[in-house]
Every structure is written in C-alpha cells, then in structure tokens.
N, C-alpha and C. Protein backbone atom coordinates (compact mmCIF):
# COMPACT_ATOMS: atom_id res chain seq x y z
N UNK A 1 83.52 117.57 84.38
CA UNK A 1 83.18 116.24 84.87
C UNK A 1 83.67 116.09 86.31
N UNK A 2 82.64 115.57 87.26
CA UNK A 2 82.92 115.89 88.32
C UNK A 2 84.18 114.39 88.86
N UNK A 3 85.05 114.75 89.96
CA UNK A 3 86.08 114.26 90.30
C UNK A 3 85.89 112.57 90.94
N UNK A 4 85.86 111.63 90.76
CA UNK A 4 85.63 110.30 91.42
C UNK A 4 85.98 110.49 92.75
N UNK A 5 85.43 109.73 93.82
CA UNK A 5 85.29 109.93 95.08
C UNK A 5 85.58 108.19 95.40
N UNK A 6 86.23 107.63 96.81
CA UNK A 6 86.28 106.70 97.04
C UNK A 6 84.43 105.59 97.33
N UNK A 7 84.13 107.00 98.08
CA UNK A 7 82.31 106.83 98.05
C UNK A 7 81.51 106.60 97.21
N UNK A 8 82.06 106.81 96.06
CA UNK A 8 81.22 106.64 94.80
C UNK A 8 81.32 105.43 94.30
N UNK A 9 82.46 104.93 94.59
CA UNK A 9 82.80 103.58 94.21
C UNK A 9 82.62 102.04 95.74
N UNK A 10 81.72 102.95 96.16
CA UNK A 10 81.32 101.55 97.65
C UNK A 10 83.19 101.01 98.14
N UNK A 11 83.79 101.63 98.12
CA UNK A 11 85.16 101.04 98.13
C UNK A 11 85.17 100.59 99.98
N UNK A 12 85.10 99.22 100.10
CA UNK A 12 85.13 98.91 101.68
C UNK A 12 86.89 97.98 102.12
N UNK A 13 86.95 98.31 102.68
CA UNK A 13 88.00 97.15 103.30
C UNK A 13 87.34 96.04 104.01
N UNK A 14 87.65 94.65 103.46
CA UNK A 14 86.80 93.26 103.84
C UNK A 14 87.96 92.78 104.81
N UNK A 15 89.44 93.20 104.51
CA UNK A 15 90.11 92.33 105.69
C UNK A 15 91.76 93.11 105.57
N UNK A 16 92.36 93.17 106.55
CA UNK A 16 93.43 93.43 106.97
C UNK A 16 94.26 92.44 107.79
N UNK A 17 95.31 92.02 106.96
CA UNK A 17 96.41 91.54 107.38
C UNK A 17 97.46 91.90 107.93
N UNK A 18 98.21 91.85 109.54
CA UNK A 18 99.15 92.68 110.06
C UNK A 18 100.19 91.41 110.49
N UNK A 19 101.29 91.73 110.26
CA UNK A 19 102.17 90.52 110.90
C UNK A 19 102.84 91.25 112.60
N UNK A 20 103.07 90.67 113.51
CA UNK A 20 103.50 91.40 114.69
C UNK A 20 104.49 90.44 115.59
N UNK A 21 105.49 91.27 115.75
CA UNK A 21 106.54 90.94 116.72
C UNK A 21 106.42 91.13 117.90
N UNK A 22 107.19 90.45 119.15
CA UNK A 22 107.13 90.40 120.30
C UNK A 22 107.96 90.38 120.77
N UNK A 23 109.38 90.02 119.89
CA UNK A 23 110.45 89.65 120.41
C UNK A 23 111.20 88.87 121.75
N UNK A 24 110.46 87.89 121.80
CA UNK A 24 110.53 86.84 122.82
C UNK A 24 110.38 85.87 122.15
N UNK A 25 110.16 84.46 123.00
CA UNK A 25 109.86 83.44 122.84
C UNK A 25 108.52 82.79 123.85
N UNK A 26 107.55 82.37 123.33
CA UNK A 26 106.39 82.28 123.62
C UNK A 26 105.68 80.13 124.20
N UNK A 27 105.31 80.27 124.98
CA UNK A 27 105.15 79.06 125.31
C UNK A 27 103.46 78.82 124.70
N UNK A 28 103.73 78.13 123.67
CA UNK A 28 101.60 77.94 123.17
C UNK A 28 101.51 76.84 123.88
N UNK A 29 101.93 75.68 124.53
CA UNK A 29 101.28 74.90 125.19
C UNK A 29 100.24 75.53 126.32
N UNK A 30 101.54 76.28 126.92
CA UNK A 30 101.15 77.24 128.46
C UNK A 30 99.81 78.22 128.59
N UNK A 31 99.51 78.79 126.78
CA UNK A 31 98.45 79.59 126.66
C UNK A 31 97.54 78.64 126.25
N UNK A 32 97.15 77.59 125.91
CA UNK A 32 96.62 76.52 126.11
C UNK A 32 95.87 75.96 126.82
N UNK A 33 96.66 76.07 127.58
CA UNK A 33 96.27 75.54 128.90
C UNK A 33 95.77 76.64 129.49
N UNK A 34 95.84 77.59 129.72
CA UNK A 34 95.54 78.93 130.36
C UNK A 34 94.10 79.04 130.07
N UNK A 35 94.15 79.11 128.06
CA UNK A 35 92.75 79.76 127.90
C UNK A 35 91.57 78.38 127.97
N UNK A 36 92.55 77.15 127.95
CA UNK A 36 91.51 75.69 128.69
C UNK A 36 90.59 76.00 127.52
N UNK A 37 91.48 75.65 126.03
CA UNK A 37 90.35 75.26 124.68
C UNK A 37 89.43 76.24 124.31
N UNK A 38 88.77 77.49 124.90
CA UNK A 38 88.16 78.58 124.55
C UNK A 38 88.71 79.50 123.83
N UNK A 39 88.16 79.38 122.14
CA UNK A 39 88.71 80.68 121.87
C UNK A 39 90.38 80.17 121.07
N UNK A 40 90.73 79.61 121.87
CA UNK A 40 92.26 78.74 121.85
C UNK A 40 92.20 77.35 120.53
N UNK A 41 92.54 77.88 119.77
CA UNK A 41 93.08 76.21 119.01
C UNK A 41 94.55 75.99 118.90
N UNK A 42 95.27 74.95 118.88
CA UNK A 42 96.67 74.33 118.86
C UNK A 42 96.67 73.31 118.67
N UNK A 43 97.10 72.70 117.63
CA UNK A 43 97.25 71.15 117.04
C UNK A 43 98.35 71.43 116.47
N UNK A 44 99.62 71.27 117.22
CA UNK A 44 101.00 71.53 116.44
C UNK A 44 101.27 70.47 115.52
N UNK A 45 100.50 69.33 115.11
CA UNK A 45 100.51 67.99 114.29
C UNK A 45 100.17 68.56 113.22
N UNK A 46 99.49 69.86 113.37
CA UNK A 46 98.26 69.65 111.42
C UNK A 46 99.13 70.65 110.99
N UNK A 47 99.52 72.19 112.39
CA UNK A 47 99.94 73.88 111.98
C UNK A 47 100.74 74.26 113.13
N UNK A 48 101.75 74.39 112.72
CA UNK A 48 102.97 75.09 114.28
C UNK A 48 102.43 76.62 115.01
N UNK A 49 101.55 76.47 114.79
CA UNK A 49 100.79 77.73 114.98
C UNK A 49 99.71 77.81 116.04
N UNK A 50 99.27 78.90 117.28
CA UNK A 50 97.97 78.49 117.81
C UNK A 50 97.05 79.36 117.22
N UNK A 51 95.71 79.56 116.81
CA UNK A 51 94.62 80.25 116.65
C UNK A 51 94.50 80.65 118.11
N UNK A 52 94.27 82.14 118.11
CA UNK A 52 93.79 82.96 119.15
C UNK A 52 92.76 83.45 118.58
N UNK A 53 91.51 83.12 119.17
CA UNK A 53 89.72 83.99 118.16
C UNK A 53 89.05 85.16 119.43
N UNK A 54 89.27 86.26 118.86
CA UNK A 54 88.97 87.34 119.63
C UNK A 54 87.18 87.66 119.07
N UNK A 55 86.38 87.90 119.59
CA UNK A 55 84.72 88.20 119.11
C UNK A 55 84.41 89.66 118.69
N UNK A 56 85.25 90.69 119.94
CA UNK A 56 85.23 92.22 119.38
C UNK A 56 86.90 92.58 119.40
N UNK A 57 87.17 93.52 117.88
CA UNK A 57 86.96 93.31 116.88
C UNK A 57 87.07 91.82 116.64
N UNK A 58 86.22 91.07 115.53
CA UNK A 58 86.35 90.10 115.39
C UNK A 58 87.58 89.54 114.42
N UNK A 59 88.22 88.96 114.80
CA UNK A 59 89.88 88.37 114.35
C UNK A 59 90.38 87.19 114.49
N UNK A 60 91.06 86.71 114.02
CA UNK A 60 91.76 85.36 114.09
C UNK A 60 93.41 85.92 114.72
N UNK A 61 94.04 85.27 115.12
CA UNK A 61 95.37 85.56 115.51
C UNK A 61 96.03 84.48 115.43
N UNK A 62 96.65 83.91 114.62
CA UNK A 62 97.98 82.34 114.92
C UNK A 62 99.38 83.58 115.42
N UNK A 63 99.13 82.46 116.59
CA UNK A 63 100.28 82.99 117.42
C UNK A 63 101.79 82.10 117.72
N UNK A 64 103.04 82.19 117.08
CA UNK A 64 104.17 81.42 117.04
C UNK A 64 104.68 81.63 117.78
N UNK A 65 105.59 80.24 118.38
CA UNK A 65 106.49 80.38 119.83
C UNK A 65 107.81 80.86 119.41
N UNK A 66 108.18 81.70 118.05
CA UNK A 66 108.61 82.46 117.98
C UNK A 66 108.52 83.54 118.39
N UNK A 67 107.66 84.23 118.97
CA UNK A 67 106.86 85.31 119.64
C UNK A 67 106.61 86.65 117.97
N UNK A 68 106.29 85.63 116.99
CA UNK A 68 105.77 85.97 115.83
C UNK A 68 104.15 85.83 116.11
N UNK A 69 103.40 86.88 115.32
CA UNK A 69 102.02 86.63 115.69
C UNK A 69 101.34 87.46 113.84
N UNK A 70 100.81 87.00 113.21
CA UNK A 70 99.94 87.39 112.49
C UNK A 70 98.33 87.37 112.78
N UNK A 71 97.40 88.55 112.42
CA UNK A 71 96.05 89.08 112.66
C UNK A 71 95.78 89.09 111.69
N UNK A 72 94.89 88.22 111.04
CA UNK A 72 93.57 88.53 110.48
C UNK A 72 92.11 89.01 110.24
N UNK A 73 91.52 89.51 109.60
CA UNK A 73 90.13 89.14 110.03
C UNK A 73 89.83 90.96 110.18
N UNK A 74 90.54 91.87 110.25
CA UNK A 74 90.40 93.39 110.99
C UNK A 74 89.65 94.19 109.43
N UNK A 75 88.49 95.24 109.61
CA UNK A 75 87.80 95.82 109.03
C UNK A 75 89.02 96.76 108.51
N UNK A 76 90.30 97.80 109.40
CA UNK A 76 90.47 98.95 108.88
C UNK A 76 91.95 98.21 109.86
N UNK A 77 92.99 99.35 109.70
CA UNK A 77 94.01 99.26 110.32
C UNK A 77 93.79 99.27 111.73
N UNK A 78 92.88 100.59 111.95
CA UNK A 78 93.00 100.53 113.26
C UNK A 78 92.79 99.85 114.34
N UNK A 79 91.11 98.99 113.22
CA UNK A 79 91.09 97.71 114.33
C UNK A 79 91.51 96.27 114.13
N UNK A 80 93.40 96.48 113.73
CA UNK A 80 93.90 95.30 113.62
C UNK A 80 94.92 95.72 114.63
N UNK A 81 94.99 97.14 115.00
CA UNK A 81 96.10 97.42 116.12
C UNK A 81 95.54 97.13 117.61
N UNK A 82 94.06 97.65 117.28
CA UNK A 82 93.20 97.38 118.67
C UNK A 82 93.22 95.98 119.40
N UNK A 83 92.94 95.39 117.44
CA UNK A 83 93.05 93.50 117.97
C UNK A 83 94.08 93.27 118.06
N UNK A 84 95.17 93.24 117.92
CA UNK A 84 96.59 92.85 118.79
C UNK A 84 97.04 93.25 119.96
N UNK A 85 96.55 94.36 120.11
CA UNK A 85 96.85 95.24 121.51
C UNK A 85 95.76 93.96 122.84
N UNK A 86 95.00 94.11 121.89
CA UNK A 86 93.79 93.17 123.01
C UNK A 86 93.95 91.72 123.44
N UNK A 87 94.49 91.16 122.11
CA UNK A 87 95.03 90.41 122.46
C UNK A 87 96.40 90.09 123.54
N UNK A 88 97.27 90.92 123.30
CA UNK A 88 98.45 91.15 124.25
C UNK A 88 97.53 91.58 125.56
N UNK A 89 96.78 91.87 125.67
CA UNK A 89 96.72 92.49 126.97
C UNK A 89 96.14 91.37 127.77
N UNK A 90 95.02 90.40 127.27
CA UNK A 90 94.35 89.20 127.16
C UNK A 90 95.33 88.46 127.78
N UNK A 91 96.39 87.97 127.05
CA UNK A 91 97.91 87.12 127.69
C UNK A 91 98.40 87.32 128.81
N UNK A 92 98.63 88.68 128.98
CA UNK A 92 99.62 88.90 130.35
C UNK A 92 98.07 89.55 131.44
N UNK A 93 96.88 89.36 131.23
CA UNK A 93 95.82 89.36 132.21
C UNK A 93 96.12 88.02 132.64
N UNK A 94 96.33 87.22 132.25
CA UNK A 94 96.28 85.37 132.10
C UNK A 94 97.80 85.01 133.06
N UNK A 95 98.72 85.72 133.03
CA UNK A 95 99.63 85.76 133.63
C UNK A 95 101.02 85.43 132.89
N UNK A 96 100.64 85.51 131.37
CA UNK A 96 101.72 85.47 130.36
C UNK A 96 102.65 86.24 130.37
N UNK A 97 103.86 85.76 130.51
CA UNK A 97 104.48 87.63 130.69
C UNK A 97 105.30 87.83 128.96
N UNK A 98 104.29 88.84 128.96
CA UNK A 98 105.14 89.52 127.64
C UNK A 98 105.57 90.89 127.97
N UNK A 99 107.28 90.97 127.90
CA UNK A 99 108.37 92.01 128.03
C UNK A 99 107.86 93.50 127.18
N UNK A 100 107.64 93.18 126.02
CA UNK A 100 107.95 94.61 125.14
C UNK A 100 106.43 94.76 124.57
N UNK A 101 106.27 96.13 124.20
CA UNK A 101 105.37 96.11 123.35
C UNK A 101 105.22 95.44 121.84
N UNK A 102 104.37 95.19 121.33
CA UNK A 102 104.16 94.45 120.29
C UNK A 102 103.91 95.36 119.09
N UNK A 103 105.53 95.14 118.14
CA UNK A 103 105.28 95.76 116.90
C UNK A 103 104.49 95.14 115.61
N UNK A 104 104.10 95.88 115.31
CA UNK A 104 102.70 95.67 114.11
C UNK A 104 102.77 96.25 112.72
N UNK A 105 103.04 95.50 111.76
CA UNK A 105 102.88 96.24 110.23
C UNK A 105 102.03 95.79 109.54
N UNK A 106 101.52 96.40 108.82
CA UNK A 106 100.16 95.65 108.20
C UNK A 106 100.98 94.99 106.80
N UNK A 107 100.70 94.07 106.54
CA UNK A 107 100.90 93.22 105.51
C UNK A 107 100.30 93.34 103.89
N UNK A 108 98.80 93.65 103.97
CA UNK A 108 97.91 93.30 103.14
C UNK A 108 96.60 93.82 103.31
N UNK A 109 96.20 94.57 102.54
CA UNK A 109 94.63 95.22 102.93
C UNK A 109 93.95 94.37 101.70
N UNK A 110 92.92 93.79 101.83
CA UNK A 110 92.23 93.40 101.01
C UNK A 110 90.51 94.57 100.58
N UNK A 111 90.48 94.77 99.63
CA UNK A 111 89.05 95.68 99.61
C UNK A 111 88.09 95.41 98.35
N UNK A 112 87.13 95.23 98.50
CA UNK A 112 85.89 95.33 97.14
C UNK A 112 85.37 96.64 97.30
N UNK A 113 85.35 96.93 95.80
CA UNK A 113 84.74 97.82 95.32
C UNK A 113 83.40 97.70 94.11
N UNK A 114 82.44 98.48 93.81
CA UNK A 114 81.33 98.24 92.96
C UNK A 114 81.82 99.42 91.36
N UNK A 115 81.87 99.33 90.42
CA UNK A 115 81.58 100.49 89.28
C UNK A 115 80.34 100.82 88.82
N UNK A 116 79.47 99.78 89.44
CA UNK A 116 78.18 100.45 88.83
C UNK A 116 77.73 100.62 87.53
N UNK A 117 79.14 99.51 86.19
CA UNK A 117 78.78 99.58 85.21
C UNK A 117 79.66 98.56 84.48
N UNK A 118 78.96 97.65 83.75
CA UNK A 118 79.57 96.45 83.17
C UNK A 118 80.77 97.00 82.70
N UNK A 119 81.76 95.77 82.74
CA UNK A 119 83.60 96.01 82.12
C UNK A 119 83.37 94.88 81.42
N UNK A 120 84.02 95.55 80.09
CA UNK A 120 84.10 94.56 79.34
C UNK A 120 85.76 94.00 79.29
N UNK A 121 85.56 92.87 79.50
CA UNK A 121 86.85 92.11 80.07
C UNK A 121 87.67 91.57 78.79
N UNK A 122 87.06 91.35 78.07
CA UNK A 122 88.12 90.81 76.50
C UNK A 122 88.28 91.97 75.73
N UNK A 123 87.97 92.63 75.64
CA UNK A 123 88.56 94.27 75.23
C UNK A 123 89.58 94.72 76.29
N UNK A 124 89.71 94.24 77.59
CA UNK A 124 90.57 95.14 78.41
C UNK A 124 91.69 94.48 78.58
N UNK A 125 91.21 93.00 78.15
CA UNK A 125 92.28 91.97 78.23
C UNK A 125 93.40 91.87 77.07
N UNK A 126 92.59 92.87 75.65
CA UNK A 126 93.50 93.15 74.49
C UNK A 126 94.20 94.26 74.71
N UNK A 127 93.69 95.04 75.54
CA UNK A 127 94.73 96.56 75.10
C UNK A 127 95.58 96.73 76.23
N UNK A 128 95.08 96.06 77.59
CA UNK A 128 96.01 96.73 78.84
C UNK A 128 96.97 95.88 78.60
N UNK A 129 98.23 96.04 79.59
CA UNK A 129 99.39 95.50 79.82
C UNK A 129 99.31 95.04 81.39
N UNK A 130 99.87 93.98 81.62
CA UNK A 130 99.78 93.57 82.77
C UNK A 130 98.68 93.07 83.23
N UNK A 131 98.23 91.72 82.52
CA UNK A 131 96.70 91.34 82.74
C UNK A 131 96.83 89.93 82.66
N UNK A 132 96.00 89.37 83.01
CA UNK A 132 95.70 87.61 83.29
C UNK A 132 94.43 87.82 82.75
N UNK A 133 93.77 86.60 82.18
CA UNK A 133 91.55 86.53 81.67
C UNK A 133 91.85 85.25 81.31
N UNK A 134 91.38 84.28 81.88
CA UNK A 134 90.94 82.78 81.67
C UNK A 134 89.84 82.15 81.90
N UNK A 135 88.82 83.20 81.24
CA UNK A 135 87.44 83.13 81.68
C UNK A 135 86.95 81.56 82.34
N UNK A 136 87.76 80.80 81.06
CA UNK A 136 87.44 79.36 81.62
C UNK A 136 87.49 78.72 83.03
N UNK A 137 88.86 79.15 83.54
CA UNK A 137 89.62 78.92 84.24
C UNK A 137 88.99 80.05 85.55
N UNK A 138 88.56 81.23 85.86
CA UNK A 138 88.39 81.93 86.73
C UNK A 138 87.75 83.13 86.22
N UNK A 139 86.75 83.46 86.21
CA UNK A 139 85.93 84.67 85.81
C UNK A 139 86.33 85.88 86.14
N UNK A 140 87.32 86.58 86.35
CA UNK A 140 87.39 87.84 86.27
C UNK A 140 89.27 87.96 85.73
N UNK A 141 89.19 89.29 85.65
CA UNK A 141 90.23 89.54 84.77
C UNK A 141 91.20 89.97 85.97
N UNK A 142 92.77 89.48 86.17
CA UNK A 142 93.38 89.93 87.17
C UNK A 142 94.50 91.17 86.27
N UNK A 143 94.62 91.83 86.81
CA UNK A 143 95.37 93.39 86.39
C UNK A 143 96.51 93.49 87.51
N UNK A 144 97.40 93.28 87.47
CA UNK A 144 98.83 94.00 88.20
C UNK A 144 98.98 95.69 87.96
N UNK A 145 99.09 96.49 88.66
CA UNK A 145 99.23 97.65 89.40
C UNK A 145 100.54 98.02 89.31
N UNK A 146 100.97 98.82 88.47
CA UNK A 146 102.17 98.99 89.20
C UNK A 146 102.84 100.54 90.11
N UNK A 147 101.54 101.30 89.82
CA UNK A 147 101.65 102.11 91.08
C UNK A 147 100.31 102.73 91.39
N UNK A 148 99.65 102.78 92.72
CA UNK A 148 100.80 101.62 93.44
C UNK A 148 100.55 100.25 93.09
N UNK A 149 101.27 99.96 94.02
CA UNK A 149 101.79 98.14 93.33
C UNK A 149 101.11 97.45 94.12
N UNK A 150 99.58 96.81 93.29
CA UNK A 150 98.60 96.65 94.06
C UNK A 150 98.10 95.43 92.82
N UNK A 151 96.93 94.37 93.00
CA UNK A 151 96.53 93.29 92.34
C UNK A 151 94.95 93.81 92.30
N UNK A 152 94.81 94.20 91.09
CA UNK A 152 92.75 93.80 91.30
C UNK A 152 92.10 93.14 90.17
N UNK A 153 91.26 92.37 90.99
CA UNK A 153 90.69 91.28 90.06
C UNK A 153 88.80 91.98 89.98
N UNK A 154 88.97 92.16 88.16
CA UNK A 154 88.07 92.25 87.41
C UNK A 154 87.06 91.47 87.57
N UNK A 155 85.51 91.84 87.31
CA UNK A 155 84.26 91.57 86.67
C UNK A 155 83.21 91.65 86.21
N UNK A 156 82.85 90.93 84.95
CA UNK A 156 82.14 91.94 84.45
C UNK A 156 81.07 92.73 84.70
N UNK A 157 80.80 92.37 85.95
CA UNK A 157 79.60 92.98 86.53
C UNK A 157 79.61 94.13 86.71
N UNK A 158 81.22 94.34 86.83
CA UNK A 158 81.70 95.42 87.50
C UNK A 158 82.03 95.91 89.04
N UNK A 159 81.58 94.49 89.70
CA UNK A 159 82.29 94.27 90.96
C UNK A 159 83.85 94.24 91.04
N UNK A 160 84.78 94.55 91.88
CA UNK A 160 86.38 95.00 92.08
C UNK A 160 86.50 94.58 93.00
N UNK A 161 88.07 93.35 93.04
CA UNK A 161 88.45 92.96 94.67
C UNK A 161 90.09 93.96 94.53
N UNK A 162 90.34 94.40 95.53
CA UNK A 162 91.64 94.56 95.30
C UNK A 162 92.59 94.35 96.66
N UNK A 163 93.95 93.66 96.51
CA UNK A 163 94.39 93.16 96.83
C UNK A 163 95.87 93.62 96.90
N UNK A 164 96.39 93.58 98.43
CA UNK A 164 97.92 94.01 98.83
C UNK A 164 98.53 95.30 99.19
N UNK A 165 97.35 95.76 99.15
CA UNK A 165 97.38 97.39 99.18
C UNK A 165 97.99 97.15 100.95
N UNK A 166 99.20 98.63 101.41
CA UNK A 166 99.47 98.27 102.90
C UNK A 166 98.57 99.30 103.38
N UNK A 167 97.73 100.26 102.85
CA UNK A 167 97.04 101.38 103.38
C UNK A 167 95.53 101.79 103.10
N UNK A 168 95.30 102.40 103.67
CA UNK A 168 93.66 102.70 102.90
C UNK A 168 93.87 103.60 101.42
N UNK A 169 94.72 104.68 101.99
CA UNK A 169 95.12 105.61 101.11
C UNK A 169 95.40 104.73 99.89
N UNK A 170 96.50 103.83 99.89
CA UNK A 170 96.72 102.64 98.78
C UNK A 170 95.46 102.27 97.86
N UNK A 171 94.89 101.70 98.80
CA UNK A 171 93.86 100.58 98.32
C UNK A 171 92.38 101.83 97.65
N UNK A 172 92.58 103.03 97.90
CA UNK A 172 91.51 104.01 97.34
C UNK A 172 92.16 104.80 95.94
N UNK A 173 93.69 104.74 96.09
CA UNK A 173 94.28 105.04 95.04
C UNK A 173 94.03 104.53 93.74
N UNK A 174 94.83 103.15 94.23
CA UNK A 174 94.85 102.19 92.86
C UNK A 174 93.09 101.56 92.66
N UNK A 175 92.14 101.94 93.16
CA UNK A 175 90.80 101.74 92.94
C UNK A 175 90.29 102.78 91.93
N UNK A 176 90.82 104.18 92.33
CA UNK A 176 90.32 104.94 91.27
C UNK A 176 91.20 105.52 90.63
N UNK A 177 92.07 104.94 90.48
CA UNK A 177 93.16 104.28 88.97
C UNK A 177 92.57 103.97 87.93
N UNK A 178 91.96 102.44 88.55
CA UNK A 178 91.67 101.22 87.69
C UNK A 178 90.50 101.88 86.76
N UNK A 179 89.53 102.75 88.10
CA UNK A 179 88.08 103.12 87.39
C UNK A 179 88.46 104.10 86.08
N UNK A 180 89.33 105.08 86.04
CA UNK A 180 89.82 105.88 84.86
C UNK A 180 90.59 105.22 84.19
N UNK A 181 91.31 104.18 84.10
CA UNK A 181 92.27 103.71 83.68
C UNK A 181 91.00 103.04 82.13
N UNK A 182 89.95 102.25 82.87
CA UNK A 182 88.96 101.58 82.50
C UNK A 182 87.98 102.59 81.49
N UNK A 183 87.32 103.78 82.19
CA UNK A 183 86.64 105.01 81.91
C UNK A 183 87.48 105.33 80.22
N UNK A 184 88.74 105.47 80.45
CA UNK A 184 89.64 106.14 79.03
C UNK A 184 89.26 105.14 78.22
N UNK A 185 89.86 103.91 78.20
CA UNK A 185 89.33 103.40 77.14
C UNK A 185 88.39 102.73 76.92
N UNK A 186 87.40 103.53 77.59
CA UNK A 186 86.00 103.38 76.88
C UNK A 186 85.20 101.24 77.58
N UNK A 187 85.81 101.30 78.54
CA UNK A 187 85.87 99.37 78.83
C UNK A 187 84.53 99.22 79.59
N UNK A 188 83.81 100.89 80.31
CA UNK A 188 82.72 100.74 80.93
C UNK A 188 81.43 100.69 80.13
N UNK A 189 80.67 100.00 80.49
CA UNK A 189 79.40 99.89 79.82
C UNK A 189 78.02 100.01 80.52
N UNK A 190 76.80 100.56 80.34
CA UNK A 190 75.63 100.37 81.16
C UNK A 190 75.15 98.81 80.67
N UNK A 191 74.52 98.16 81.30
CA UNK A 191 73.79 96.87 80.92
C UNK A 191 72.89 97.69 79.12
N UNK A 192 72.67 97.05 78.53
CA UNK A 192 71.45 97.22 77.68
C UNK A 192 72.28 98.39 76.74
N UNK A 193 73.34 98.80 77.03
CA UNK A 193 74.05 100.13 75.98
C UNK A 193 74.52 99.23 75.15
N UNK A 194 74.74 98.92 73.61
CA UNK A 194 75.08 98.39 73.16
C UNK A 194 76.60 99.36 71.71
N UNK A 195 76.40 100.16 72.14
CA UNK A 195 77.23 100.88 71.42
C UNK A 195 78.73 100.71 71.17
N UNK A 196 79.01 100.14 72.59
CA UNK A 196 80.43 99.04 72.41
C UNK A 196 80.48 97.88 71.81
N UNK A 197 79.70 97.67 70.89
CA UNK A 197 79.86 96.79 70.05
C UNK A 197 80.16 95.45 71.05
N UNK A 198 78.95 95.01 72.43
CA UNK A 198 79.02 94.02 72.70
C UNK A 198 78.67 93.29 72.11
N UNK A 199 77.66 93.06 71.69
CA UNK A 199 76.83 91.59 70.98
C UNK A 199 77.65 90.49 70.05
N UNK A 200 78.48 91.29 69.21
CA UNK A 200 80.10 90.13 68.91
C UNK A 200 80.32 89.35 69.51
N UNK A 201 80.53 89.95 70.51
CA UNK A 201 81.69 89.18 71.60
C UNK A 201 81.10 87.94 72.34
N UNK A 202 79.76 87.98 72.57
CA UNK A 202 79.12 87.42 73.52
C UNK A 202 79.34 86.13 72.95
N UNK A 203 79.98 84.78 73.51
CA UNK A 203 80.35 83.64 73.34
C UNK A 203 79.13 82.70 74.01
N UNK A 204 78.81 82.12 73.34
CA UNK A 204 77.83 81.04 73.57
C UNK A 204 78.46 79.59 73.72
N UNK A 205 77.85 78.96 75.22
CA UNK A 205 78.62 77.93 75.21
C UNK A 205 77.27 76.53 75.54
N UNK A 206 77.54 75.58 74.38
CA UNK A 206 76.40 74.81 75.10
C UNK A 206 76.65 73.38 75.73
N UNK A 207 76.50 72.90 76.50
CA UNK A 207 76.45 71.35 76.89
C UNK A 207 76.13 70.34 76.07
N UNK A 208 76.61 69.34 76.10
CA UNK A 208 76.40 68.56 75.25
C UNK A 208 75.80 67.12 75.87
C-alpha cells in the first residue's frame, strides 16, 4: 500500500501567525500620521493596537507601542518573514527609526486539508480519546493531537482544518496522523459504500 503524501491530501496553509519583537518603544500616533490613514488604522478607543495592511504578501500587522508587532494573514512562513521584514523596512523608509532587527516566531499555522472520503464522526467520537462532537452545537468533530500537539477539526465530508501547528513539517505531520489514525479504524467511507453500517446512524431531524 502505497505511502500517504502531503499532496494527496490537498494539505494547504490558509494562514500564518508570527508574533515579532523590536525591542523598542514605538510611537503609533507618529506612524499615523506618517502613513496619513492609508493602509494605517488606529483607534486606540476600540484596540491599543494599529493595523498596518500590506497588499503584497497580503497581511494584516497590529503594531504595539510596545514595539510588539503580530502578522497575520501570510500563506507559508516565509512570507510572514518577508511581510515583517517589509513592513520594517516601510517604517524606517518613512523616517521611523527602528534600532534592531526584528525578531519573528511563528505562533500558529493554520491549514485545510481534503480526505477525499466521508468520516464518520459518531463512530470516531466513540472510540478516539481526546475528542469534542456537538453536532448540534458545531458540525465537525474537534480531536486534540498530542503529538504533535496540534487541534483538527473534523467533517464529515471529509474536509480537515488544522490548527497550531508552528511548522509546515508540523501541520503535514499531524495531517497524516489523523488520515491513518482515521484509515485504522476503519472511520473512512466512500459516499454510497454502505458497508459501515451507515444507514443506523443517520439521525433525522424534522421542524415542527
């Protein structure tokens, strides 16, 4: 049986989270005023924070006069280092002076993935350990990871979000984890296979 591949499973990264230091202290009025409302949001009334919106890579940045800065919004790591770098460079083009280079750790990789084959979620919700299913409440089944120590939320479609991963390597790991983890006991299904004894299960709900 041939070996699962991250490719096989559409496994994309939708967003990367990096938190970044500067080690200074930062004036957001001053960049404010600089970038004159373009691009620039600051309403220290609603968020102590300014939005910096970069177009390539496309990113969000709240930037603290702590000279704390978190990036959102980045496809892969690399272009969450590009978008901070760009951003820093953006500032002190402007005449901001920032001292040091700007350290960067990524926080949080967020990624969807496809299986390509219905999961049956109240069977996986009886046998695994470490699981949340409140169909009522939120349609997919959330699964805790614990290595790596990663969050992915189930459905039955067989669509996969997964969540917290700090790496790609991470986030491709615990993806084709989940898919064998799922595969062993038998939780994958084709639409129309009925051999898992779906038709039981299927809960009918009507309005009244």
């Amino acid at each position: 049986e041939k070996t699962i591949e991250p490719k096989d499973l559409d496994i994309k990264v939708v967003n990367v989270v990096a938190s970044v230091t500067l080690d200074q202290k930062l004036d957001l009025i001053d960049i404010m005023k600089t970038f004159n409302y373009t691009r620039v949001e600051y309403r220290p009334k609603q968020f102590p924070g300014l939005v910096f919106r970069l177009k390539k890579p496309k990113t969000a940045h709240l930037i603290f006069s702590t000279g704390k800065m978190v990036c959102t919004g980045a496809k892969s790591k690399k272009l969450a280092h590009r978008a901070v770098h760009k951003v820093v460079r953006e500032l002190k083009n402007e005449g901001i002076i920032i001292l040091k280079k700007p350290k960067i750790v990524i926080q949080n990789m967020v990624a969807s993935a496809n299986f390509k084959k219905n999961i049956d979620l109240e069977t996986a919700f009886d046998i695994l350990d470490n699981t949340m299913y409140e169909p009522e409440q939120f349609p997919g089944l959330i699964y805790r990871m614990k290595n790596p120590k990663t969050v992915l939320l189930l459905f039955s479609s067989g669509k996969i979000v997964c969540t917290g991963a700090k790496s790609e390597e991470m986030v491709n790991e615990s993806v084709i984890n989940m898919y064998n983890i799922l595969q062993d006991y038998e939780l994958l299904f084709t639409p129309g296979d009925f051999s898992n004894q779906q038709v039981p299960r299927i809960k009918l709900t009507f309005k009244r």
